[in-house]
Protein backbone atom coordinates (compact mmCIF):
# COMPACT_ATOMS: atom_id res chain seq x y z
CA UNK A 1 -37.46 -49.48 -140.37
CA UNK A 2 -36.98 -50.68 -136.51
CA UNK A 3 -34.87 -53.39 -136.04
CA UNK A 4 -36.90 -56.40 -134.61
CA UNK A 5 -35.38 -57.63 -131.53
CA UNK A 6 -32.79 -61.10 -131.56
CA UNK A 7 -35.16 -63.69 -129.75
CA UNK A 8 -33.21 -64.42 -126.38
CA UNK A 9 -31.44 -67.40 -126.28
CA UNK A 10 -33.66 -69.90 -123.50
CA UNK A 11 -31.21 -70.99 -120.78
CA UNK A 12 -30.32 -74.49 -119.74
CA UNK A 13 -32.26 -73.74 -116.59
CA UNK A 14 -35.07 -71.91 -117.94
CA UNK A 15 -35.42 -75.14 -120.34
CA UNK A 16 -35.21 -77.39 -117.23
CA UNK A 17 -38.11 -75.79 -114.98
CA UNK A 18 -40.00 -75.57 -117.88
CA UNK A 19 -39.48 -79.29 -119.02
CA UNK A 20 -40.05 -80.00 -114.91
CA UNK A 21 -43.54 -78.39 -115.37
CA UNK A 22 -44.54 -79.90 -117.85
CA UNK A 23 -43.64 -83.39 -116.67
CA UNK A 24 -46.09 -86.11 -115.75
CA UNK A 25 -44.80 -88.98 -113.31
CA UNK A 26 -45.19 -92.65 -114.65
CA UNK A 27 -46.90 -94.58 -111.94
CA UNK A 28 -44.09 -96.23 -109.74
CA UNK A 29 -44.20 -98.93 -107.10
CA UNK A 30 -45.17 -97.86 -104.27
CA UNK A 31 -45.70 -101.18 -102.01
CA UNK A 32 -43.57 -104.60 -101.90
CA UNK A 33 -45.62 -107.54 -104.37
CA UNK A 34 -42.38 -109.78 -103.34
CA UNK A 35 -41.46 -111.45 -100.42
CA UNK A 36 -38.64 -112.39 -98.05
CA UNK A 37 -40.04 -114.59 -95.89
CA UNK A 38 -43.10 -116.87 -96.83
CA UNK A 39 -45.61 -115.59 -94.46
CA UNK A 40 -45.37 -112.92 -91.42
CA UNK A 41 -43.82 -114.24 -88.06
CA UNK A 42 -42.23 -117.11 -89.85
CA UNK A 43 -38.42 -116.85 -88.55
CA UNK A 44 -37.65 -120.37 -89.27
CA UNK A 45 -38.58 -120.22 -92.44
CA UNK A 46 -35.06 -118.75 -93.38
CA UNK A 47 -33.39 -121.72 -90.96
CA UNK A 48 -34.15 -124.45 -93.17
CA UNK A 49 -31.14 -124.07 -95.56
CA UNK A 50 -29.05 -124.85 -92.85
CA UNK A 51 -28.28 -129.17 -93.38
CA UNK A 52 -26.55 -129.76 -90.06
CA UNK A 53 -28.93 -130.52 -87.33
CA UNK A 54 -27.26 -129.13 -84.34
CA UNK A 55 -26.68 -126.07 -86.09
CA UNK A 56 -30.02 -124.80 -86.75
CA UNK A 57 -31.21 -121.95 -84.30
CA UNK A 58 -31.59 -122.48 -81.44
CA UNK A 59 -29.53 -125.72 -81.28
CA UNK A 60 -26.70 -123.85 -82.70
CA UNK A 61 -26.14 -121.84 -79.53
CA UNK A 62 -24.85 -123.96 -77.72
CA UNK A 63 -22.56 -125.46 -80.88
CA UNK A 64 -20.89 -122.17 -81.09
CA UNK A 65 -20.34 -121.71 -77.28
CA UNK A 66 -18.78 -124.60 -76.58
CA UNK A 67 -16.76 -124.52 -79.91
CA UNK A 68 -14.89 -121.36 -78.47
CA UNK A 69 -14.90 -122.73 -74.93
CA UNK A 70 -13.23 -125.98 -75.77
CA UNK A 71 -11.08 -125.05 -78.59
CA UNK A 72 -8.22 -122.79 -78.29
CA UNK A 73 -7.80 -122.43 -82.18
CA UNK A 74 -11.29 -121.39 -82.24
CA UNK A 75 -10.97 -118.91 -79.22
CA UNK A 76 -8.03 -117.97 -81.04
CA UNK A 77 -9.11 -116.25 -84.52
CA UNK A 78 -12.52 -115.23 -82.73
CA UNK A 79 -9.87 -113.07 -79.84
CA UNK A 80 -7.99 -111.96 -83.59
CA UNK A 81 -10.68 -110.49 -85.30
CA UNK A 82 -12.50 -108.82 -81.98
CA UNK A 83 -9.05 -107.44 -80.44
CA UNK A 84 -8.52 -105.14 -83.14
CA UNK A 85 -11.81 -103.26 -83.39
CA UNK A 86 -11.69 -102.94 -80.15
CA UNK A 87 -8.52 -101.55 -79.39
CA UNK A 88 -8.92 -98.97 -82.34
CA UNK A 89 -10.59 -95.39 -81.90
CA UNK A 90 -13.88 -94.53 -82.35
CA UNK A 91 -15.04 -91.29 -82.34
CA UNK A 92 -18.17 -89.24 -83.14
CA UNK A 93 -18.13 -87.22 -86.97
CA UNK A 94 -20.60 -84.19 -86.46
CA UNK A 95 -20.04 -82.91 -89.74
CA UNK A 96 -22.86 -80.60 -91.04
CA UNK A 97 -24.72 -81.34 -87.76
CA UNK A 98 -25.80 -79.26 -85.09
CA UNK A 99 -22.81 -78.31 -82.45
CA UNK A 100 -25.15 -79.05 -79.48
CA UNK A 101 -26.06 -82.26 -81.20
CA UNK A 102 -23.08 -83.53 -81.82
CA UNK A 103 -22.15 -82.54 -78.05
CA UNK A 104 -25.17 -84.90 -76.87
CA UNK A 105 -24.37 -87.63 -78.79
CA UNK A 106 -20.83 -87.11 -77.54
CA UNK A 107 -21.46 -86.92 -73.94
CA UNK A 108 -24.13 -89.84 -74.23
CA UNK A 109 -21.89 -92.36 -75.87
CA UNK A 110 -18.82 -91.28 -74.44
CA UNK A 111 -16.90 -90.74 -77.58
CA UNK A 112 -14.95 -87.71 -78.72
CA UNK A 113 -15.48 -85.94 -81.47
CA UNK A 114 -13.41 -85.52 -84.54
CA UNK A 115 -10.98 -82.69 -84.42
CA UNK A 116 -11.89 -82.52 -80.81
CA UNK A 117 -10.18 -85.69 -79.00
CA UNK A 118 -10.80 -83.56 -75.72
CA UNK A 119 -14.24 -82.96 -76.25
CA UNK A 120 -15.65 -85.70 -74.01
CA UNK A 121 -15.94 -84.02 -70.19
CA UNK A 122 -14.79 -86.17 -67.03
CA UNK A 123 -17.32 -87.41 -65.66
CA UNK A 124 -18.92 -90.33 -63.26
CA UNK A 125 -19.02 -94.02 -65.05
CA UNK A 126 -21.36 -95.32 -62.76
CA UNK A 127 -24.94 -95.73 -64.20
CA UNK A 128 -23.72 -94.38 -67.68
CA UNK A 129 -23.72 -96.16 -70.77
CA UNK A 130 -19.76 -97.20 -72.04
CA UNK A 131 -19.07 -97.75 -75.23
CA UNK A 132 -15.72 -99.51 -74.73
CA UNK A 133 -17.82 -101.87 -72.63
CA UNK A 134 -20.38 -101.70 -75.31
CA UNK A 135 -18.34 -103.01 -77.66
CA UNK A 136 -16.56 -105.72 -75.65
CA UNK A 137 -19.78 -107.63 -75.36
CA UNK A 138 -20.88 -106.85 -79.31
CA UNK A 139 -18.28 -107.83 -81.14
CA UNK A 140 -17.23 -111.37 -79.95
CA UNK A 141 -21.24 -112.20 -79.43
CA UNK A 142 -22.26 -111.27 -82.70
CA UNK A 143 -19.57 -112.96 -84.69
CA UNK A 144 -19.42 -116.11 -82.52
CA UNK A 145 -23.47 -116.05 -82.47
CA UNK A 146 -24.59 -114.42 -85.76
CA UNK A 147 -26.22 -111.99 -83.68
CA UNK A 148 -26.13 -109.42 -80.33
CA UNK A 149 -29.42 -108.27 -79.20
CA UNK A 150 -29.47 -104.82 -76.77
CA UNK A 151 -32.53 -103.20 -75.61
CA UNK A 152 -32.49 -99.17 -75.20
CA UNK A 153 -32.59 -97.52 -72.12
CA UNK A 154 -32.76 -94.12 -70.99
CA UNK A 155 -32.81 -91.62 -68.03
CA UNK A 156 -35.87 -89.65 -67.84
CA UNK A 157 -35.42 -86.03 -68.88
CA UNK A 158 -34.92 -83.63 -66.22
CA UNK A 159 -36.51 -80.07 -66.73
CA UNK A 160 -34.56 -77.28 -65.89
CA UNK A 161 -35.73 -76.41 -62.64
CA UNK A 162 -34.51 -79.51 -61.34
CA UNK A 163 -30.78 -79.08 -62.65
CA UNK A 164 -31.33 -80.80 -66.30
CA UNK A 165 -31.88 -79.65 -69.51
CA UNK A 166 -35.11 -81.48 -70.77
CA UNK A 167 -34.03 -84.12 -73.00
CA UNK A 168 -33.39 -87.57 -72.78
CA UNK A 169 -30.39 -89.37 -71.91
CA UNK A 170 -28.67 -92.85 -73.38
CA UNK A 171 -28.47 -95.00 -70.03
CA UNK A 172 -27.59 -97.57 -71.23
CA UNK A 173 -28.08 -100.68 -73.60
CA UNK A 174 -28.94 -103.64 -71.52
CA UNK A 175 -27.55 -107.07 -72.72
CA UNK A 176 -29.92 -109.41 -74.28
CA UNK A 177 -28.07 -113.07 -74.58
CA UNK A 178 -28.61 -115.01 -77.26
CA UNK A 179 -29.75 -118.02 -74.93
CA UNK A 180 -32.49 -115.91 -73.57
CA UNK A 181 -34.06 -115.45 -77.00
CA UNK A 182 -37.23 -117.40 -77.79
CA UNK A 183 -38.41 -116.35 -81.16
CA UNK A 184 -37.37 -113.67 -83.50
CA UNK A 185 -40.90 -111.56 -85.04
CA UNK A 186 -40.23 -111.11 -89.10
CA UNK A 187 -42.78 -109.15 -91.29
CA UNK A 188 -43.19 -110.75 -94.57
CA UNK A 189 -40.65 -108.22 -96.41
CA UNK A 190 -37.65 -109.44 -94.26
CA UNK A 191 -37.63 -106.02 -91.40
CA UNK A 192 -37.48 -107.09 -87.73
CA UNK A 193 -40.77 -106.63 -85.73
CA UNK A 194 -39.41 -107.56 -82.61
CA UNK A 195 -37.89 -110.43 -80.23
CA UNK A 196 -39.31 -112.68 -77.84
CA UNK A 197 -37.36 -113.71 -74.64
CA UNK A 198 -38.05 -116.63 -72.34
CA UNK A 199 -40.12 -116.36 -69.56
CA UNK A 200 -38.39 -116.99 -65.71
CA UNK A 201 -39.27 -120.29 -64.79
CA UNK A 202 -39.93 -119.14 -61.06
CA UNK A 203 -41.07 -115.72 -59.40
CA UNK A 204 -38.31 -115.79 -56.99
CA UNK A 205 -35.60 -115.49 -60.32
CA UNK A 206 -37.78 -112.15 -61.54
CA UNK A 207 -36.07 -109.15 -62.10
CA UNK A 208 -37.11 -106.34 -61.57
CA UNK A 209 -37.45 -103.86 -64.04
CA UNK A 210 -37.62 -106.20 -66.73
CA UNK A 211 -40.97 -106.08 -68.79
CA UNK A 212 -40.02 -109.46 -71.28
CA UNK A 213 -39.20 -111.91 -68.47
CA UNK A 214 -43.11 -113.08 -68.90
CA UNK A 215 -42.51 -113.91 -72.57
CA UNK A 216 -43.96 -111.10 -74.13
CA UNK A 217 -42.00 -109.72 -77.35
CA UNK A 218 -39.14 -106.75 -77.15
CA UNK A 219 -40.30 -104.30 -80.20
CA UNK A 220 -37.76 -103.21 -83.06
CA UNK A 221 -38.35 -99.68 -81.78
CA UNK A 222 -36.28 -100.48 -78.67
CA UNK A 223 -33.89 -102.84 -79.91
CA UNK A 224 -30.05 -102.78 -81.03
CA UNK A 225 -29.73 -105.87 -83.04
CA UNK A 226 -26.01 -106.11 -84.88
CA UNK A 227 -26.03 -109.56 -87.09
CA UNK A 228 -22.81 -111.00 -88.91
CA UNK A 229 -23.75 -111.53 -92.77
CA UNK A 230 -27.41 -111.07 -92.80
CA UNK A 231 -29.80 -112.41 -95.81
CA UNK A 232 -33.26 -111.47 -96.19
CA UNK A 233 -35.15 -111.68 -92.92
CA UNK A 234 -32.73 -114.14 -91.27
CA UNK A 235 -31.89 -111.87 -88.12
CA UNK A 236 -30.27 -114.72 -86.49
CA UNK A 237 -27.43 -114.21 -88.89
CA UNK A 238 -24.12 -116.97 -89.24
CA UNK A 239 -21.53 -117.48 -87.02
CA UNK A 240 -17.90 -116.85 -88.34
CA UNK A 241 -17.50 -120.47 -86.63
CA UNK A 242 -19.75 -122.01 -89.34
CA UNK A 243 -17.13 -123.40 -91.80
CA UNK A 244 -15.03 -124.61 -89.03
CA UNK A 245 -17.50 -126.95 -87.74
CA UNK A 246 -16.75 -129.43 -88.97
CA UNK A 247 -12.27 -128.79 -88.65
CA UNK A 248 -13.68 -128.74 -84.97
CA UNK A 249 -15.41 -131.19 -84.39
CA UNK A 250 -13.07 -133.50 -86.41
CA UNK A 251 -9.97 -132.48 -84.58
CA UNK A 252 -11.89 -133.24 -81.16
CA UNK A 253 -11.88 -136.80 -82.21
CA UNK A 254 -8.54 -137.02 -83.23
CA UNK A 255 -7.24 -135.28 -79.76
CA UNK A 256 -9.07 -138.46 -78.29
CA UNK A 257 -8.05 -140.86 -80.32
CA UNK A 258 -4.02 -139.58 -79.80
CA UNK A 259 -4.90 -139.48 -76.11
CA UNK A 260 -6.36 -143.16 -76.03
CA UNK A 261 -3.06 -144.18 -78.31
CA UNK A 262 -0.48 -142.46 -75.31
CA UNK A 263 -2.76 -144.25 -72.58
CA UNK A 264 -3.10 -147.53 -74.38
CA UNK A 265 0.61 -148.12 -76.02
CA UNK A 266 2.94 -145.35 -74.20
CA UNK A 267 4.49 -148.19 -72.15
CA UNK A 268 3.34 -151.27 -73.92
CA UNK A 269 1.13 -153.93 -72.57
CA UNK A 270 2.01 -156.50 -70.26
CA UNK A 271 1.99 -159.84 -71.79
CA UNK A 272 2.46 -163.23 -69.75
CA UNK A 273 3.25 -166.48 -71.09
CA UNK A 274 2.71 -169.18 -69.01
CA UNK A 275 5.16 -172.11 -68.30
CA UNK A 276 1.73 -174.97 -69.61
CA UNK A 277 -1.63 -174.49 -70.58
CA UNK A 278 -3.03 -175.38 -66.93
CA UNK A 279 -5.68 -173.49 -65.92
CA UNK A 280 -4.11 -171.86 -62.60
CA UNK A 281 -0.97 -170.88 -64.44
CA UNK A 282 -3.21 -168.95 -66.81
CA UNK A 283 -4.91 -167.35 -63.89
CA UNK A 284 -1.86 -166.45 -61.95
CA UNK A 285 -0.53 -165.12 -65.34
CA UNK A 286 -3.48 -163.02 -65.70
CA UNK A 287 -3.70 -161.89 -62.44
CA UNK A 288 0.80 -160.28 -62.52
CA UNK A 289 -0.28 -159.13 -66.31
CA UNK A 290 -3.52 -156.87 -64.76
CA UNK A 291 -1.91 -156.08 -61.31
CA UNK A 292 1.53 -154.25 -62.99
CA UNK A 293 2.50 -151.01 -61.48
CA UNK A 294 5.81 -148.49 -61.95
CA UNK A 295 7.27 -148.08 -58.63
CA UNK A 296 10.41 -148.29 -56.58
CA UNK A 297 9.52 -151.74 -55.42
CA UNK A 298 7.66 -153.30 -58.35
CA UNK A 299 8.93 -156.56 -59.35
CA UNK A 300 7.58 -159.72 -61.23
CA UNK A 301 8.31 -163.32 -60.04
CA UNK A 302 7.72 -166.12 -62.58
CA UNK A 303 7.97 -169.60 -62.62
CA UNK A 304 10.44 -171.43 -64.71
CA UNK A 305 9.82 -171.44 -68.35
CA UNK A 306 7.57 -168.63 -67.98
CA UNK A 307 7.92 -165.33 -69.61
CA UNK A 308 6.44 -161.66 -69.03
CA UNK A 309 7.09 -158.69 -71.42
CA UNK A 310 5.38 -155.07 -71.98
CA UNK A 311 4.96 -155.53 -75.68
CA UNK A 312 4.54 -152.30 -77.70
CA UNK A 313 2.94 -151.72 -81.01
CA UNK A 314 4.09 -153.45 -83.83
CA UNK A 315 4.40 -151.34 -87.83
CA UNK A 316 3.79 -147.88 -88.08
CA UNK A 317 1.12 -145.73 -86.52
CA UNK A 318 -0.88 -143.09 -88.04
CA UNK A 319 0.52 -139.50 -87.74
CA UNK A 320 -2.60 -138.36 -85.65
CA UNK A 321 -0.35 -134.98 -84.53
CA UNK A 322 -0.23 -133.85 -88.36
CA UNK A 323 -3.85 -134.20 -89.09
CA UNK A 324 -4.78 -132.15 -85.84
CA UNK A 325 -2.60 -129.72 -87.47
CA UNK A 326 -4.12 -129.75 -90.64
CA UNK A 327 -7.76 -129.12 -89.21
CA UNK A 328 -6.02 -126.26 -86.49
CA UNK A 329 -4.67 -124.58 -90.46
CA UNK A 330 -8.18 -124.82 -91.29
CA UNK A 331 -10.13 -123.21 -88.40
CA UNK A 332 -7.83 -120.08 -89.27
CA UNK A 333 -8.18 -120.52 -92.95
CA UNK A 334 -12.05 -119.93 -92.62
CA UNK A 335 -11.80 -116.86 -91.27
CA UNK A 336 -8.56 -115.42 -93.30
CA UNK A 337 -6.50 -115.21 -90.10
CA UNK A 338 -3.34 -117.31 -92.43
CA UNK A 339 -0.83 -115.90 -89.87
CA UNK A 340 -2.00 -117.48 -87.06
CA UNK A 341 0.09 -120.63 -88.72
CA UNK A 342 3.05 -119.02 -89.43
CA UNK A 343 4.09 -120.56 -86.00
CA UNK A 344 4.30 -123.55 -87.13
CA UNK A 345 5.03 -123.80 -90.31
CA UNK A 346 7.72 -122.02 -92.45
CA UNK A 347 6.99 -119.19 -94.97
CA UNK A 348 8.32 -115.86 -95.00
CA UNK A 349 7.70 -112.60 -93.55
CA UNK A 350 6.54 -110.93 -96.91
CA UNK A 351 3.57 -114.15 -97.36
CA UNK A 352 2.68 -113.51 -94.14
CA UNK A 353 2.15 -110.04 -94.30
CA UNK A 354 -0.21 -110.79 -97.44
CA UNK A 355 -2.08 -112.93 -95.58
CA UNK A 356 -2.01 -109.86 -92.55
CA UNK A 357 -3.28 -107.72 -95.31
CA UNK A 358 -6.44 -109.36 -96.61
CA UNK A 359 -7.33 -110.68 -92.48
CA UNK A 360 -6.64 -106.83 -92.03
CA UNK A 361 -9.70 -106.14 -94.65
CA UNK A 362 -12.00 -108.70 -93.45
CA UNK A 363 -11.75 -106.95 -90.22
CA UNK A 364 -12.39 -103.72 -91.81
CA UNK A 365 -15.42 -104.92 -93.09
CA UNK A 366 -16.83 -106.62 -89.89
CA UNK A 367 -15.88 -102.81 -87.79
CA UNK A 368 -17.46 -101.16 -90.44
CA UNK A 369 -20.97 -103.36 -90.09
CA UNK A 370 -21.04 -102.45 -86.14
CA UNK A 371 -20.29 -98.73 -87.10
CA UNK A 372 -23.43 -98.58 -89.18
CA UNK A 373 -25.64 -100.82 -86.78
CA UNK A 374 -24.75 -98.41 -84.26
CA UNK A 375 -25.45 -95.16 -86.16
CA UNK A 376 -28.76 -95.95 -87.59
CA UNK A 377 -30.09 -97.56 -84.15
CA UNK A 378 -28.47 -96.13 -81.52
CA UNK A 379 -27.35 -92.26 -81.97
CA UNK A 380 -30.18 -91.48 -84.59
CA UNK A 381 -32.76 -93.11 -82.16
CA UNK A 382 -31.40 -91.25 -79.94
CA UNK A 383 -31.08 -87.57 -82.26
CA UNK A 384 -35.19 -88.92 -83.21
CA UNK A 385 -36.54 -88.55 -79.55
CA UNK A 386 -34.93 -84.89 -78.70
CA UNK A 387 -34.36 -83.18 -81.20
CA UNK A 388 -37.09 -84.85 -84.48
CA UNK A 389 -36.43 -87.30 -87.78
CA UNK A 390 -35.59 -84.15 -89.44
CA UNK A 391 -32.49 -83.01 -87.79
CA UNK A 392 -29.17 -84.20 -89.26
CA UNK A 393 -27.74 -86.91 -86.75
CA UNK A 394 -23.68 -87.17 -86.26
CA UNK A 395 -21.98 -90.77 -87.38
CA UNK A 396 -20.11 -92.79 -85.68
CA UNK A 397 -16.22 -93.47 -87.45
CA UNK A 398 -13.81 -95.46 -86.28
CA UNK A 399 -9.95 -95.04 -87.26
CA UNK A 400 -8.28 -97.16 -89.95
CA UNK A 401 -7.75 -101.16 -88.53
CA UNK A 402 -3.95 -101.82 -89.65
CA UNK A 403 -3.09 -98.28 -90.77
CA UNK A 404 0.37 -98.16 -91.79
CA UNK A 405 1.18 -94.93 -90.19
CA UNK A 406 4.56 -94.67 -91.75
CA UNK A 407 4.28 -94.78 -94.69
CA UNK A 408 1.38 -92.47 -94.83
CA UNK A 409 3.29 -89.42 -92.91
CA UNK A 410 6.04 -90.12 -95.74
CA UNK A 411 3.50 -89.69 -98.33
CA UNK A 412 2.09 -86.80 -97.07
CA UNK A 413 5.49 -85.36 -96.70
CA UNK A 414 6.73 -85.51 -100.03
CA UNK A 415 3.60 -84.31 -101.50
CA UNK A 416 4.05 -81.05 -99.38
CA UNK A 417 7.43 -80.89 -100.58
CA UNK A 418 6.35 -81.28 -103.96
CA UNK A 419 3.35 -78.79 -103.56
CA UNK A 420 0.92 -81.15 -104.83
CA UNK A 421 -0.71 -80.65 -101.67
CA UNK A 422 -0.70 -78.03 -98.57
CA UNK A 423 -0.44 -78.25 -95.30
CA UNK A 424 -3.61 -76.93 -93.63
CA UNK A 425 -6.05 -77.46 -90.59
CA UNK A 426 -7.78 -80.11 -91.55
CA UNK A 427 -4.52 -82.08 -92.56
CA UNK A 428 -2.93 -81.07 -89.03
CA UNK A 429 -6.28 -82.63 -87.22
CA UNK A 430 -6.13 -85.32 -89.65
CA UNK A 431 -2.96 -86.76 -89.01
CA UNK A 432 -2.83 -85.66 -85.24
CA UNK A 433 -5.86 -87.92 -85.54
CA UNK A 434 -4.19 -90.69 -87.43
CA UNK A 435 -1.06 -90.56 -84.63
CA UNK A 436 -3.25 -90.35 -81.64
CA UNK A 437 -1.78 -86.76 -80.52
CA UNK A 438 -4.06 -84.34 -78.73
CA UNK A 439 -5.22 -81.60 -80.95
CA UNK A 440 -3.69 -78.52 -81.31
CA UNK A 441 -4.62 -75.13 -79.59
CA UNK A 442 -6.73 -72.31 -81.21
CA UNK A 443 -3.55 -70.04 -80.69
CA UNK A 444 -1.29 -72.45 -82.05
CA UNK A 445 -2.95 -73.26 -85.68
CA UNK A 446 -2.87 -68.97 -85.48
CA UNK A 447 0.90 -68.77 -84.68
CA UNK A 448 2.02 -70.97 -87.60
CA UNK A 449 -0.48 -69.45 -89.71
CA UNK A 450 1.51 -66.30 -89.18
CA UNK A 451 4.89 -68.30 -89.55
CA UNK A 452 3.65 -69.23 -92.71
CA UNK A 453 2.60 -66.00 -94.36
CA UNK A 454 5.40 -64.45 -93.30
C-alpha cells in the first residue's frame, strides 16, 4: 500500500502572508477631533498663561533685549550656552543617501561631510549662504527670544548651456527679527501657517526685494522658524531669560539703591550748628552746609560757638553687595551654568565639574533642537525642490559638546588591546573625526591594511 505523503510543515512566513491576507483593518483615525489652539489664527490664545505683563509677546521683546544689554550676568550664561555650539563641528551625514545629494547639500550649506572633512571645495563667500554665520545669529536669538525666524532664498537654476547644472541653489536665509514680527498664523492643530511682518511706515524705508514689508504674511513653506521649548502651537516659544526675570530686575534695584547709599553717605553729610536760633545764623549755616566742596582751598569759617561736621551714618547698614550676589547666583542657576560662580565663591574643582557636566547636557540638548530644525526645514526643503519628497535627504550632525577626548582614545585603546573590539575604517574616520585630524588617504587605509595582514 503507498505511503501517503507527511503533510508539510506551514512556515512562519507562509503563516504570516496568509494571516496578512486575510486581515481586515479596524477603522483608525484618520483626522484630528482635538485641538491645540481654540480656534484657527488665534496665536495669543497660547500667551495668556504667561502672568507678568511685560512679558507677554510682543511686550516681552523688548524685556529680553534689554535684560542681556544691561546685565552682564545675563549676557553672561546667554554668551555660555551659545559659544559652545558654535565653536563645535558640524558636518553633513549622507549615510544611505545619494553621493550627488549629499555633495549638494554639502556645497549649499558649506559643511563637510562625514568621513570627508575635505569634501567642501574653495570657493567665493560672497552671495553664498554661511552656516557659521547662520548659526551666529540663531542660536543667541532663539534662546534669548524664544524664537529665530529665516525666510528661504535661492538662486535660480541655471541650465546647462549657460554653465549650471539645472537645480536650485540655497542663497541664503535672510534674517527675520523678532521686532519685525506682527502676528504669528496657527491652524487649529498647533502647525505654523505662516508669519506676518510689519509694514514700512514710509516708501522711502522700502526695500527692495522684500515682498512682506506691506504686511502681508511669510508662508510656512518658506520659513526657518527654530523655537526654544515649544508647547502646542505657541511658536513664539520662552526665553531661557524667563526665570531670571525677576533675579534681574531685582538686582537692578539693588545696584541703585547701593549707588544712591555711596552718593548719599560715602563722605557724610555736612551738618551746621549754629551759635543761636536767629534766623540769619540759620541761613548762613545753611548756606556753608549746601555750598561744601573737596578741594585744595576749601575751608569753613564759623562763628564762635558754632559747629560744622560731615556726619556719617549711624548703626549698621544693610549688606546690599551680598544680595546682588545672591540674585547674580541665581541668573546662572536658571540656566544650569553653576560654574559661572565658582569665582566667587569657594567649592572645589570636582563640584564644579558636576555642575560643568549637567550645563554640558543642557547644551547638548539645545544643539541638538537647532540640528533637527535645520534638517527638516532647511536641507530636506532643499533635497524636496531638486531632487522629490521621495529621495532620502542627508542630516545634519554636529560633534559631541564637552567630549572628553581623553579618556575616550584610552578606552578605545584598551579595548583593541583586549580584542573586544578592532581597529577598522570606520573607527580610524571616527576618531580622526573626534580629534579634528584630516582624513586619511585612500592609499594609506590600503598600506596598513597590508601591515596588518601581514
Amino acid at each position: 500500500m503507498a505511503r501517503r505523503p507527511a503533510p508539510r510543515i506551514q512556515s512562519r512566513v507562509d503563516r504570516a502572508r496568509r494571516v496578512k491576507a486575510d486581515f481586515v483593518p479596524a477603522s483608525a483615525a484618520t483626522r484630528e477631533r482635538g485641538y491645540t489652539t481654540e480656534s484657527a489664527d488665534s496665536w495669543w490664545t497660547d500667551l495668556t498663561n504667561e502672568p507678568t505683563p511685560e512679558l507677554r509677546w510682543p511686550e516681552s521683546v523688548q524685556v529680553f533685549e534689554n535684560m542681556v544689554r544691561q546685565d552682564a550676568q545675563a549676557s553672561s550664561v546667554l554668551s555660555a550656552i551659545a559659544t559652545p555650539i558654535m565653536r563645535t563641528g558640524w558636518r553633513i551625514d549622507g549615510t544611505g543617501c545619494d553621493p550627488e545629494v549629499v555633495a549638494h547639500v554639502s556645497r549649499d550649506l558649506g559643511l563637510p561631510i562625514v568621513g570627508e572633512e575635505n569634501s567642501v571645495p574653495s570657493t567665493r563667500t560672497r552671495g553664498r549662504f554661511s552656516w557659521t554665520e547662520h548659526l551666529a545669529v540663531v542660536v543667541p536669538d532663539h534662546l534669548q527670544f524664544g524664537h529665530a525666524v529665516f525666510e528661504q532664498v535661492y538662486y535660480r537654476p541655471r541650465s546647462i548651456d549657460e554653465g549650471g547644472d539645472g537645480l536650485f541653489h540655497l542663497r541664503k536665509l535672510g534674517y527675520r527679527p523678532a521686532r519685525t514680527i506682527a502676528a504669528w498664523k496657527v491652524a487649529a492643530d498647533g502647525g505654523l501657517i505662516g508669519v506676518q511682518q510689519y509694514a514700512t511706515q514710509t516708501d522711502s524705508h522700502r526695500l527692495t526685494g522684500y515682498v512682506s514689508i506691506d504686511g502681508t504674511t511669510l508662508p510656512v513653506d518658506r520659513l526657518v522658524v527654530y523655537t526654544n521649548r515649544r508647547k502646542g502651537g505657541n511658536w513664539i516659544g520662552e526665553s531661557v531669560l524667563r526665570s531670571a526675570y525677576k533675579n534681574v530686575m531685582l538686582k537692578d534695584r539693588f545696584l541703585r539703591i547701593d549707588a544712591q547709599v555711596v552718593e548719599r553717605n560715602g563722605l557724610g553729610i555736612p551738618v551746621h550748628t549754629a551759635a543761636d536760633n536767629s534766623p540769619d545764623s540759620l541761613d548762613a549755616g545753611l548756606d556753608i552746609a549746601a555750598g561744601v566742596q573737596a578741594g585744595d582751598n576749601s575751608g569753613v569759617s564759623l562763628a564762635k560757638d558754632a559747629k560744622f561736621e560731615l556726619v556719617g551714618v549711624t548703626g549698621s547698614l544693610p549688606n546690599i553687595l551680598e544680595k546682588i550676589k545672591y540674585h547674580d547666583e541665581q541668573i546662572s542657576r536658571s540656566v544650569l551654568a553653576h560654574f559661572l560662580n565658582l569665582g566667587s565663591q569657594t567649592g572645589s574643582w570636582a563640584l564644579g565639574s558636576t555642575f560643568a557636566d549637567f550645563f554640558t547636557l543642557s547644551i547638548q540638548a539645545v544643539a541638538e533642537n537647532i540640528r533637527s530644525t535645520a534638517t527638516k526645514h532647511v536641507v530636506e526643503d532643499l533635497v524636496d525642490i531638486n531632487y522629490g519628497p521621495d529621495v532620502a535627504a542627508p542630516r545634519i550632525v554636529f560633534d559631541e559638546i564637552g567630549s572628553r577626548q581623553e579618556s575616550i582614545l584610552t578606552a578605545i585603546a584598551s579595548l583593541i588591546q583586549s580584542g573586544v573590539i578592532h581597529g577598522d575604517e570606520d573607527l580610524e574616520k571616527f576618531i580622526r573625526s573626534t580629534l579634528g585630524l584630516p582624513p586619511a588617504t585612500t592609499a594609506a587605509l590600503a598600506a596598513a591594511n597590508q601591515e596588518e595582514n601581514a
